[in-house]
C-alpha atoms as a PDB file:
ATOM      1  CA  UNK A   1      -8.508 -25.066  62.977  1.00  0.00           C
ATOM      2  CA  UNK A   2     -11.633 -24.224  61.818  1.00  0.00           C
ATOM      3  CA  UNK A   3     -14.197 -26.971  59.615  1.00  0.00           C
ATOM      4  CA  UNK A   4     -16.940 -25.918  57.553  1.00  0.00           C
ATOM      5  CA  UNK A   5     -19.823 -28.595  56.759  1.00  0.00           C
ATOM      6  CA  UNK A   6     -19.817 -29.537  53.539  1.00  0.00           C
ATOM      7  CA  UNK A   7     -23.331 -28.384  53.133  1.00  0.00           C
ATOM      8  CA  UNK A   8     -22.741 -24.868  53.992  1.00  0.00           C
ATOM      9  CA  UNK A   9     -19.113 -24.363  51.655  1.00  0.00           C
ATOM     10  CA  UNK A  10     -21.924 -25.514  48.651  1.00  0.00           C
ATOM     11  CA  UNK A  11     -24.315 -23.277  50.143  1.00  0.00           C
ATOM     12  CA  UNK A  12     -21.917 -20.147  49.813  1.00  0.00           C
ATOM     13  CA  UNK A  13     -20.545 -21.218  46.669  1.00  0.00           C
ATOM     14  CA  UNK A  14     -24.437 -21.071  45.087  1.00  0.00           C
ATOM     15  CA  UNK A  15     -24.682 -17.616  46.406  1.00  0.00           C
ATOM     16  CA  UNK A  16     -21.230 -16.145  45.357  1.00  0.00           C
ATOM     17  CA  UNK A  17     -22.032 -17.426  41.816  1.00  0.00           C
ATOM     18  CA  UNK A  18     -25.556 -15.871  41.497  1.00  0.00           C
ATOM     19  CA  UNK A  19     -23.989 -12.523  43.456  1.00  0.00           C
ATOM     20  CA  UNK A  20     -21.327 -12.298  40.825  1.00  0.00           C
ATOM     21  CA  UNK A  21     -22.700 -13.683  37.730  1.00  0.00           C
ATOM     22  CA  UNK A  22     -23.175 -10.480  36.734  1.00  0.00           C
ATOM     23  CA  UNK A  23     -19.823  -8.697  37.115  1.00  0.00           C
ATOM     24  CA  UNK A  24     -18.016 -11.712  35.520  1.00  0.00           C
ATOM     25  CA  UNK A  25     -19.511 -11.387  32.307  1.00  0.00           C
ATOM     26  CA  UNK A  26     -17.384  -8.130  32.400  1.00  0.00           C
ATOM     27  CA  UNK A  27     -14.475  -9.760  32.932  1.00  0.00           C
ATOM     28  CA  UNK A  28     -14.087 -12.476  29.929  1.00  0.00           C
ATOM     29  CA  UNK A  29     -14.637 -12.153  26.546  1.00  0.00           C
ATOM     30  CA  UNK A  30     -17.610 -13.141  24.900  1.00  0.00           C
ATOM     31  CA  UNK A  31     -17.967 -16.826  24.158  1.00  0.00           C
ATOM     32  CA  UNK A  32     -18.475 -16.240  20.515  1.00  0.00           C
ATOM     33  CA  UNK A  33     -16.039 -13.557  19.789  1.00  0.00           C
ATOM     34  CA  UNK A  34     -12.476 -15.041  20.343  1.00  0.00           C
ATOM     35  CA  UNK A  35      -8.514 -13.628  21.020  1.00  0.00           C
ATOM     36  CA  UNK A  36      -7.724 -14.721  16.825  1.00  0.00           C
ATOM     37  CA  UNK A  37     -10.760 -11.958  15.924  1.00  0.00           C
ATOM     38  CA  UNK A  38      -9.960  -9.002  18.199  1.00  0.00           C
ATOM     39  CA  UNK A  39      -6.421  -9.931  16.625  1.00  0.00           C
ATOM     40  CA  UNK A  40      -8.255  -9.227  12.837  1.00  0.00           C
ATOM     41  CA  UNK A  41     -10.027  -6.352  14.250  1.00  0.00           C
ATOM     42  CA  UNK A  42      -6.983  -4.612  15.477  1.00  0.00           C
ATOM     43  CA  UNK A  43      -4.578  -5.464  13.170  1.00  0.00           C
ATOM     44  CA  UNK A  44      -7.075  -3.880  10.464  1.00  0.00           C
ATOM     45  CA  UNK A  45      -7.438  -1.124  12.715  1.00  0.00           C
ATOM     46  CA  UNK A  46      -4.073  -0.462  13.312  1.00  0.00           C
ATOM     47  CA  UNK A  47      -3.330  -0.671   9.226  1.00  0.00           C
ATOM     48  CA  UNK A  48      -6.053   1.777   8.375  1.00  0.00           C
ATOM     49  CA  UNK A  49      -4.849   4.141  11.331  1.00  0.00           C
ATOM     50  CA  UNK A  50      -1.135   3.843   9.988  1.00  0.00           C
ATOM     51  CA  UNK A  51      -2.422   4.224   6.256  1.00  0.00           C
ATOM     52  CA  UNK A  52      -3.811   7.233   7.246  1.00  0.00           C
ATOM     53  CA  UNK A  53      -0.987   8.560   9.136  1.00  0.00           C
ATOM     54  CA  UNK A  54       1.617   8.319   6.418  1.00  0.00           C
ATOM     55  CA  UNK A  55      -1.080   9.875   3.768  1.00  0.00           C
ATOM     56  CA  UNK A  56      -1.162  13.056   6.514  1.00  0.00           C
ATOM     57  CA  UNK A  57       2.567  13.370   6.820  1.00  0.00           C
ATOM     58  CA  UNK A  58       3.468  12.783   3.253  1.00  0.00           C
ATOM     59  CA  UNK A  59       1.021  14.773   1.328  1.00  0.00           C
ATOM     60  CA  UNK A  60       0.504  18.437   0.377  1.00  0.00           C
ATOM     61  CA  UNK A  61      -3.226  18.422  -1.111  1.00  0.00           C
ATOM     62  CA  UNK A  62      -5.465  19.561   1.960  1.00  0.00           C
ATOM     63  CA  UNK A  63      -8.025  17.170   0.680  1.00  0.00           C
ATOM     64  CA  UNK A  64      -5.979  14.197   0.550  1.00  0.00           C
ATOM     65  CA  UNK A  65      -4.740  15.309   4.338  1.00  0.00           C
ATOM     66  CA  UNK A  66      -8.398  15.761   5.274  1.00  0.00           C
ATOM     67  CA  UNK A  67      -9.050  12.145   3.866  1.00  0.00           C
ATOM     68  CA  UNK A  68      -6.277  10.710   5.808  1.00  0.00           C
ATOM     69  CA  UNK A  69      -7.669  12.177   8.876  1.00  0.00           C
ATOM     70  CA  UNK A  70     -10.678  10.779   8.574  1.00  0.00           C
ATOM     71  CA  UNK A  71      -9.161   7.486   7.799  1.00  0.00           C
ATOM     72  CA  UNK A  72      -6.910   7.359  10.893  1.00  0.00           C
ATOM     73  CA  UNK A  73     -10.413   8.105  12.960  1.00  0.00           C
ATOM     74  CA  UNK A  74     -12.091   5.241  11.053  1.00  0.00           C
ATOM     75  CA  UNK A  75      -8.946   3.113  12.191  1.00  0.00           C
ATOM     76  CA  UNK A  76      -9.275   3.795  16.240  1.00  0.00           C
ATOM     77  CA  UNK A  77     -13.310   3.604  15.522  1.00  0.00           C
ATOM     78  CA  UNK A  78     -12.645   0.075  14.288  1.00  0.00           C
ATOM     79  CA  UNK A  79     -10.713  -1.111  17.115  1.00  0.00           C
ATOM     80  CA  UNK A  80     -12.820   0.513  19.835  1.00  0.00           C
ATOM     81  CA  UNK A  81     -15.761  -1.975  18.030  1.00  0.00           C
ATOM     82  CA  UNK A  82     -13.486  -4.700  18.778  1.00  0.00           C
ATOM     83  CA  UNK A  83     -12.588  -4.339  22.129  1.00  0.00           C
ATOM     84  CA  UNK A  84     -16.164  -3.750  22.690  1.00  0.00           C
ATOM     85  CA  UNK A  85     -17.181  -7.090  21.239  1.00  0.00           C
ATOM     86  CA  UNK A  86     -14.093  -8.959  22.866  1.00  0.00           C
ATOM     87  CA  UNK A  87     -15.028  -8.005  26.456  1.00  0.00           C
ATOM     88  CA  UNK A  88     -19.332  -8.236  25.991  1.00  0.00           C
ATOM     89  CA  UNK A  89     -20.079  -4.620  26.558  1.00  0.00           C
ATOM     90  CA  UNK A  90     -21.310  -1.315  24.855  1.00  0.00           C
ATOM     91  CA  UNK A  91     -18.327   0.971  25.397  1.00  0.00           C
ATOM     92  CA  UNK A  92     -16.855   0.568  22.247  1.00  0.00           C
ATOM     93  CA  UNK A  93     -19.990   1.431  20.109  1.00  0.00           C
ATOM     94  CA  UNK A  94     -20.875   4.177  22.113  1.00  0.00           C
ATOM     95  CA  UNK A  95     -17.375   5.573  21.363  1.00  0.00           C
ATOM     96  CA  UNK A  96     -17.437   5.130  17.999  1.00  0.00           C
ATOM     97  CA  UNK A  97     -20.830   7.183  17.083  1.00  0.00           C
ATOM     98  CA  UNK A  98     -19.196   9.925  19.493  1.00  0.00           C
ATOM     99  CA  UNK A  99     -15.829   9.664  17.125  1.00  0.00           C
ATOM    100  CA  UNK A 100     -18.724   9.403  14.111  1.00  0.00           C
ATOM    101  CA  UNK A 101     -20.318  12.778  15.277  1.00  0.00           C
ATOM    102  CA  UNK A 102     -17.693  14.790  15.687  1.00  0.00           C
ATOM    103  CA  UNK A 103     -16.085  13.607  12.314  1.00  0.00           C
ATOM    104  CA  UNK A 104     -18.801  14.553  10.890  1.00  0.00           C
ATOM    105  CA  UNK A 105     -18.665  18.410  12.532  1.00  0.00           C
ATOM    106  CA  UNK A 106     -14.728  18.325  11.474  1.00  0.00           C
ATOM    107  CA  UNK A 107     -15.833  17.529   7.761  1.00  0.00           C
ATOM    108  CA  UNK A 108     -18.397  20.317   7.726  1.00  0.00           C
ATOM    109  CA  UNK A 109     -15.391  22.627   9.246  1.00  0.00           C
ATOM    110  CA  UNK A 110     -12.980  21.396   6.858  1.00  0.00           C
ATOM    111  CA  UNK A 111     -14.549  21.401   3.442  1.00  0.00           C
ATOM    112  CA  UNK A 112     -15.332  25.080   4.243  1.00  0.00           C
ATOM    113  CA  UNK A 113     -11.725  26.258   4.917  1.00  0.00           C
ATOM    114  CA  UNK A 114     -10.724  24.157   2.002  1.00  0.00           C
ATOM    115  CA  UNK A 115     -13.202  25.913  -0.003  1.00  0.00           C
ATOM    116  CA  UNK A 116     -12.158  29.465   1.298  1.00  0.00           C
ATOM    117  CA  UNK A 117      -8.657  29.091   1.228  1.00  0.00           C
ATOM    118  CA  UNK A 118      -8.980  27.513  -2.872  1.00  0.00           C
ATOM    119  CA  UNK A 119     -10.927  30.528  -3.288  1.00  0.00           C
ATOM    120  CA  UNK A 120      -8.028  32.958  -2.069  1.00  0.00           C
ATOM    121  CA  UNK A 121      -4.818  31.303  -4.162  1.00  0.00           C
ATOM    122  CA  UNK A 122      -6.484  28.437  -6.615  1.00  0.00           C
ATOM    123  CA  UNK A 123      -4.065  26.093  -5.312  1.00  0.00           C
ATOM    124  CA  UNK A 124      -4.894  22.868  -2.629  1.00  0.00           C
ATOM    125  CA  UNK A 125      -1.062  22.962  -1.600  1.00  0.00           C
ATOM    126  CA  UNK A 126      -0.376  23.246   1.957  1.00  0.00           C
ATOM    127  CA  UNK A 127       3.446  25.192   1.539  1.00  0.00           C
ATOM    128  CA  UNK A 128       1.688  27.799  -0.104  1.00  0.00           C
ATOM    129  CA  UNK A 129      -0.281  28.838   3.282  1.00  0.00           C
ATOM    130  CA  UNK A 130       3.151  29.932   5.351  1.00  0.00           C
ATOM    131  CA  UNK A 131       1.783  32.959   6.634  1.00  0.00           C
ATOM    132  CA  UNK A 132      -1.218  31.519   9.009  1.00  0.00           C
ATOM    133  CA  UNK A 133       1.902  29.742  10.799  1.00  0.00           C
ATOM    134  CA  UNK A 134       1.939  30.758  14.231  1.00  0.00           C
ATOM    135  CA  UNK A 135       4.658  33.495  15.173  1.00  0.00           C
ATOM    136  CA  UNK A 136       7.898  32.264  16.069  1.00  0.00           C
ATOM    137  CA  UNK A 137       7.184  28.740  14.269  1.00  0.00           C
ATOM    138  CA  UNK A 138      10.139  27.950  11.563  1.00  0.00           C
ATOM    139  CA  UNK A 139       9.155  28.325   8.162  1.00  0.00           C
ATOM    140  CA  UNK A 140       8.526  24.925   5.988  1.00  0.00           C
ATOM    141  CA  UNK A 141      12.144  25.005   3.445  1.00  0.00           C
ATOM    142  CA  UNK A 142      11.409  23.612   0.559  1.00  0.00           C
ATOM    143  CA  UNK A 143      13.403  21.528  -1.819  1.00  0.00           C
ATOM    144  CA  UNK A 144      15.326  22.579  -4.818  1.00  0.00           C
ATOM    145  CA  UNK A 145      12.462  21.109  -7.018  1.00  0.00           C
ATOM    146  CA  UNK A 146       9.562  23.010  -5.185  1.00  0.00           C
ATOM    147  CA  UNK A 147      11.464  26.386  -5.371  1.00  0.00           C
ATOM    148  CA  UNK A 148      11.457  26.635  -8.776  1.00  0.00           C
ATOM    149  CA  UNK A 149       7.648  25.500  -9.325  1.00  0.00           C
ATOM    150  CA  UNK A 150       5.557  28.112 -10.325  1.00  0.00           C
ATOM    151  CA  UNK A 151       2.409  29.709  -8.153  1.00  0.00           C
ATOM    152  CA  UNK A 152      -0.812  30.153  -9.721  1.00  0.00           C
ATOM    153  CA  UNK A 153      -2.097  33.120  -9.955  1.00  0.00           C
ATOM    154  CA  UNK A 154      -5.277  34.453  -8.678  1.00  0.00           C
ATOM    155  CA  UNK A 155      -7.820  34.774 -11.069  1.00  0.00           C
ATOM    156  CA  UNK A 156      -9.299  39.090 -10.531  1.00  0.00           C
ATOM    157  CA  UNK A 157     -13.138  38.747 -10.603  1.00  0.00           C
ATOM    158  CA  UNK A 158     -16.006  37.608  -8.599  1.00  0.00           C
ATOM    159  CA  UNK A 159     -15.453  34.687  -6.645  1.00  0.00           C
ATOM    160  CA  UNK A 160     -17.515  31.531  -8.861  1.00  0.00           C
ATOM    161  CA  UNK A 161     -19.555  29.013  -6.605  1.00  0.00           C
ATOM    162  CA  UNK A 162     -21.519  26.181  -8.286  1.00  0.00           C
ATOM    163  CA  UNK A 163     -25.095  27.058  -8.363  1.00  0.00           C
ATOM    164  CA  UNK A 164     -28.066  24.975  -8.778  1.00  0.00           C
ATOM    165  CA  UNK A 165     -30.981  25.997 -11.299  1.00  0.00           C
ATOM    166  CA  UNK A 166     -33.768  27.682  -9.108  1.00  0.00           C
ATOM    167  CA  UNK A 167     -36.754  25.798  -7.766  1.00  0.00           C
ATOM    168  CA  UNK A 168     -39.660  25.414 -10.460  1.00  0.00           C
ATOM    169  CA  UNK A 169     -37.682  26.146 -13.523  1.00  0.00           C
ATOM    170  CA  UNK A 170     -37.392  22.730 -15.597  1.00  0.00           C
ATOM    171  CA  UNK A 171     -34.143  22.671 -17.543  1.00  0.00           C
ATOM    172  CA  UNK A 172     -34.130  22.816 -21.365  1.00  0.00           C
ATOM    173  CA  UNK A 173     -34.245  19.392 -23.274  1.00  0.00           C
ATOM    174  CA  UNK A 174     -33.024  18.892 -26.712  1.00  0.00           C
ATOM    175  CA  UNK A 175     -35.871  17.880 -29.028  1.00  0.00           C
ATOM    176  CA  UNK A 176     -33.886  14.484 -29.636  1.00  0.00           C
ATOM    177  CA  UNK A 177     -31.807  13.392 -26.746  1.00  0.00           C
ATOM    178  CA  UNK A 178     -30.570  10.217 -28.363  1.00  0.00           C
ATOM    179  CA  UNK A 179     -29.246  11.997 -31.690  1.00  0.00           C
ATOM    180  CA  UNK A 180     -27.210  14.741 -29.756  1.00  0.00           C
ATOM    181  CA  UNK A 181     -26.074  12.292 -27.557  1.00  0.00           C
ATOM    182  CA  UNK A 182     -23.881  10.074 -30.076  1.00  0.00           C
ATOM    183  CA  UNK A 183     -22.755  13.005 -31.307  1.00  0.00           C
END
């Protein structure tokens, strides 16, 4: 059998605290952030990423499925934040300004295709884009309802951007801005 003086156990137990007080604050969740608000954090998470989700699957409009995109990033963002907070640390922040940066690069990305592909058939729908599929992928049927809808038409002509007035040129004013306004 082997006996430890009381004096020494004490001894060790002062050093294993100040060895580990460190690591432990790792382990448990911060003392002002408790299981009841990781709960809110996640459970709004988890709403904005499902939100999201059905918006992607059940719309057409590529804006609306670039919208819901971005909201099901916002939604895993969120709860990155709060597991974060929960356990003391920095790993969830630093995750969401990397899921912040490249939304940002997939926005630039995909406001231009929207842009070019608006450009080609004046139409936002997704259906109407069957030939980028990838060969040997089915084709999307449609319904009785969306077969007999009618395509718009490309306009012939030079493709129209909005354009800004050039630098230095002011803008004509009407002589009386309040008359021709009620007007």
């Amino acid at each position: 059998m082997v006996c430890f003086r009381t004096q020494d156990v004490r001894e060790f137990i002062k050093f294993s605290e100040t060895l580990f007080e460190n690591e432990s604050s790792h382990d448990m969740p911060a003392p002002d952030f408790a299981f009841e608000l990781l709960r809110n954090y996640l459970l709004i998470g988890a709403a904005l990423f499902v939100v999201g989700m059905i918006g992607f699957l059940a719309r057409r409009n590529l804006i609306v499925m670039f919208l819901s995109a971005e909201m099901m990033l916002q939604g895993v963002a969120l709860t990155l934040v709060g597991f974060g907070r929960y356990h003391g640390n920095w790993t969830g922040q630093v995750f969401t300004i990397v899921i912040l940066t490249v939304a940002a690069c997939e926005a630039s990305i995909a406001l231009g295709l929207i842009l070019i592909l608006f450009n080609r058939r004046s139409s936002l729908d997704v259906t109407l884009w069957q030939e980028i599929r990838e060969p040997g992928q089915p084709a999307f049927s449609k319904s009785l309802e969306e077969s007999e809808a009618e395509i718009a038409e490309p306009v012939e002509g030079p493709e129209s951007y909005p354009h800004l007035i050039p630098a230095g040129h002011e803008p004509p004013h009407p002589n009386s801005p309040w008359i021709e306004r009620r007007d």
